[in-house]
Protein backbone atom coordinates (compact mmCIF):
# COMPACT_ATOMS: atom_id res chain seq x y z
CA UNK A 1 8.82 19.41 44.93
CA UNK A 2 6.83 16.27 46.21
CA UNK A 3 4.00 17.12 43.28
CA UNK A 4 6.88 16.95 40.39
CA UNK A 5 8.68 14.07 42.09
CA UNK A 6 4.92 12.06 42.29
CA UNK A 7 4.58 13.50 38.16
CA UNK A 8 7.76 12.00 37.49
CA UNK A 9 7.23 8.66 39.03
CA UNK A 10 3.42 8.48 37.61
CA UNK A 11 5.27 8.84 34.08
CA UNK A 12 8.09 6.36 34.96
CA UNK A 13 5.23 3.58 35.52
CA UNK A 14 3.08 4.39 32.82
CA UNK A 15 6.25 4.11 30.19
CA UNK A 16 7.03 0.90 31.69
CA UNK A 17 4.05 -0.77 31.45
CA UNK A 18 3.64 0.48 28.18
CA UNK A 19 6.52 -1.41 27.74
CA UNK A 20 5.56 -4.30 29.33
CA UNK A 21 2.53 -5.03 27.06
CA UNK A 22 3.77 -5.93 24.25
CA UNK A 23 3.97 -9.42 23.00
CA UNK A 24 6.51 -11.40 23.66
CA UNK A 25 6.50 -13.35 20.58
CA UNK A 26 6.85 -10.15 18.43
CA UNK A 27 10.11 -10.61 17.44
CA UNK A 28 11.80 -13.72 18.82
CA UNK A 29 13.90 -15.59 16.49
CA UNK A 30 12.43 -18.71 15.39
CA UNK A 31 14.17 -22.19 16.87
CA UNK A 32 16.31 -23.45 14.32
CA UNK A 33 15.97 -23.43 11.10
CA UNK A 34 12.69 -22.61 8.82
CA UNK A 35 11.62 -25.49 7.08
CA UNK A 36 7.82 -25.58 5.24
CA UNK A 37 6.48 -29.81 6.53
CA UNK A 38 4.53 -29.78 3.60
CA UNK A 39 3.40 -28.07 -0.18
CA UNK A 40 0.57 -26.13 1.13
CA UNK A 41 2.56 -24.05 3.58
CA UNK A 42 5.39 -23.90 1.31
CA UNK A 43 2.67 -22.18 -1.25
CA UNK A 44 1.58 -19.88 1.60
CA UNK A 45 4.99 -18.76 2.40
CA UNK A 46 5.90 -18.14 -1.36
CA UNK A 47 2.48 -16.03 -1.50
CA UNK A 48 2.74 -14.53 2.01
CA UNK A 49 6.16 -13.13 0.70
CA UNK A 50 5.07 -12.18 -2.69
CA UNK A 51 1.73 -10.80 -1.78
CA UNK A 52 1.58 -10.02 2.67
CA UNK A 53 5.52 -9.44 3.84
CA UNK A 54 5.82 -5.73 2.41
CA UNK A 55 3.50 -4.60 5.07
CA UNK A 56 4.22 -7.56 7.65
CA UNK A 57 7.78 -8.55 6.88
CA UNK A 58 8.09 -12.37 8.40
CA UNK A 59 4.56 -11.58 10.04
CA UNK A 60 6.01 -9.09 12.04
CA UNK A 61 4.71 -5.51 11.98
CA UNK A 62 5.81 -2.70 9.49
CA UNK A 63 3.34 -0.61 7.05
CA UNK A 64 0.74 -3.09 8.93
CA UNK A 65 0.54 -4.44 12.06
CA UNK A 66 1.85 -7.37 13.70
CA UNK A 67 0.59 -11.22 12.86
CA UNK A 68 2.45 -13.67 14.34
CA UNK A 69 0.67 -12.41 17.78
CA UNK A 70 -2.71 -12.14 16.75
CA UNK A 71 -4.54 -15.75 16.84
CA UNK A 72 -7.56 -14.88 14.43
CA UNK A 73 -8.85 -18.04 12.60
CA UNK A 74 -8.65 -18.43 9.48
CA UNK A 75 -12.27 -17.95 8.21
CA UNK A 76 -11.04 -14.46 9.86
CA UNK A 77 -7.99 -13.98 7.98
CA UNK A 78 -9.68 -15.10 4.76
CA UNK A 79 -12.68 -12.55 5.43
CA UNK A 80 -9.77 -9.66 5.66
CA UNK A 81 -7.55 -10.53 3.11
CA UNK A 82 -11.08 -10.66 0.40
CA UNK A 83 -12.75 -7.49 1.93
CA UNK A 84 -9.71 -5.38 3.33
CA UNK A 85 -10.57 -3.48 6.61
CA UNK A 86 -9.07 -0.38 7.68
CA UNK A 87 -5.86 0.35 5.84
CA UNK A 88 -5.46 -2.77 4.46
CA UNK A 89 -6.01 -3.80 0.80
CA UNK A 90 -8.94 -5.85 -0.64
CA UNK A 91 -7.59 -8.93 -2.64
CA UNK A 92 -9.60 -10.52 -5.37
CA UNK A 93 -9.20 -14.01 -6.43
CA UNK A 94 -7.55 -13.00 -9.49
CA UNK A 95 -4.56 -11.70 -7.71
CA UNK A 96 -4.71 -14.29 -4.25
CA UNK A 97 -6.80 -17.33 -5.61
CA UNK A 98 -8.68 -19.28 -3.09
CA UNK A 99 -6.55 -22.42 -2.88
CA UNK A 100 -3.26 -20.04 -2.49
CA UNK A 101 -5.29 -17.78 0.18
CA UNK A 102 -5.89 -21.21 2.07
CA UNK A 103 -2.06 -21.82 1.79
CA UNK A 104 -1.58 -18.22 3.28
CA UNK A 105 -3.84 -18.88 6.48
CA UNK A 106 -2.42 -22.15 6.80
CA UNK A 107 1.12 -20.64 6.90
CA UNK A 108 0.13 -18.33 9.04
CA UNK A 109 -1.13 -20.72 11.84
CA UNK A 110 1.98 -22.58 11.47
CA UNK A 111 4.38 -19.55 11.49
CA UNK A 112 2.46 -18.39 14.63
CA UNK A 113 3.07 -22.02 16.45
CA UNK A 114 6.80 -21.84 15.22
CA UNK A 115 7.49 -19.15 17.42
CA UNK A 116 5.83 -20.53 20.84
């Protein structure tokens, strides 16, 4: 009785910290409303959507993983995007060119800082 009680309590703590790790930023609602400051991260939200939010709708995770709580540069982000690791895609430059794939990491710094 005092071995399944222990089991049952081990489990208990392990689910909740399992819990417990996650990010907070995950999903929070961003403060007000969404408004690009400038061209270039209006152009990498346009491409982001077009091209990124299938997989990670709003930066969130879906088919792919979260973004919003990962804070890779963007020489990182650029290196992915071209070379695809893992599950993710390769994009050339003739379907993400290099000025829009700056846009994209740029939005993607300042979507992550929108939801401090």
């Amino acid at each position: 009785m005092a071995n399944h009680a222990l089991t049952m309590l081990s489990a208990a703590l392990l689910a909740a910290s399992a819990v417990a790790c996650g990010s907070a930023r995950r999903s929070e609602p961003l403060i007000g409303e969404k408004t690009s400051p400038n061209a270039q991260i209006a152009l990498g939200e346009q491409v982001f959507d077009r091209e990124c939010s299938q997989c990670h709708p709003g930066g969130e995770g879906g088919l792919g993983p979260a973004l919003n709580n990962k804070p890779a540069p963007q020489w990182a982000i650029r290196f992915q995007v071209r070379h695809g690791l893992g599950a993710m895609p390769r994009f050339s430059e003739r379907e993400i060119s290099d000025e829009q794939l700056s846009a994209v990491t740029t939005y993607m710094v300042w979507l992550r800082r929108q939801r401090r």
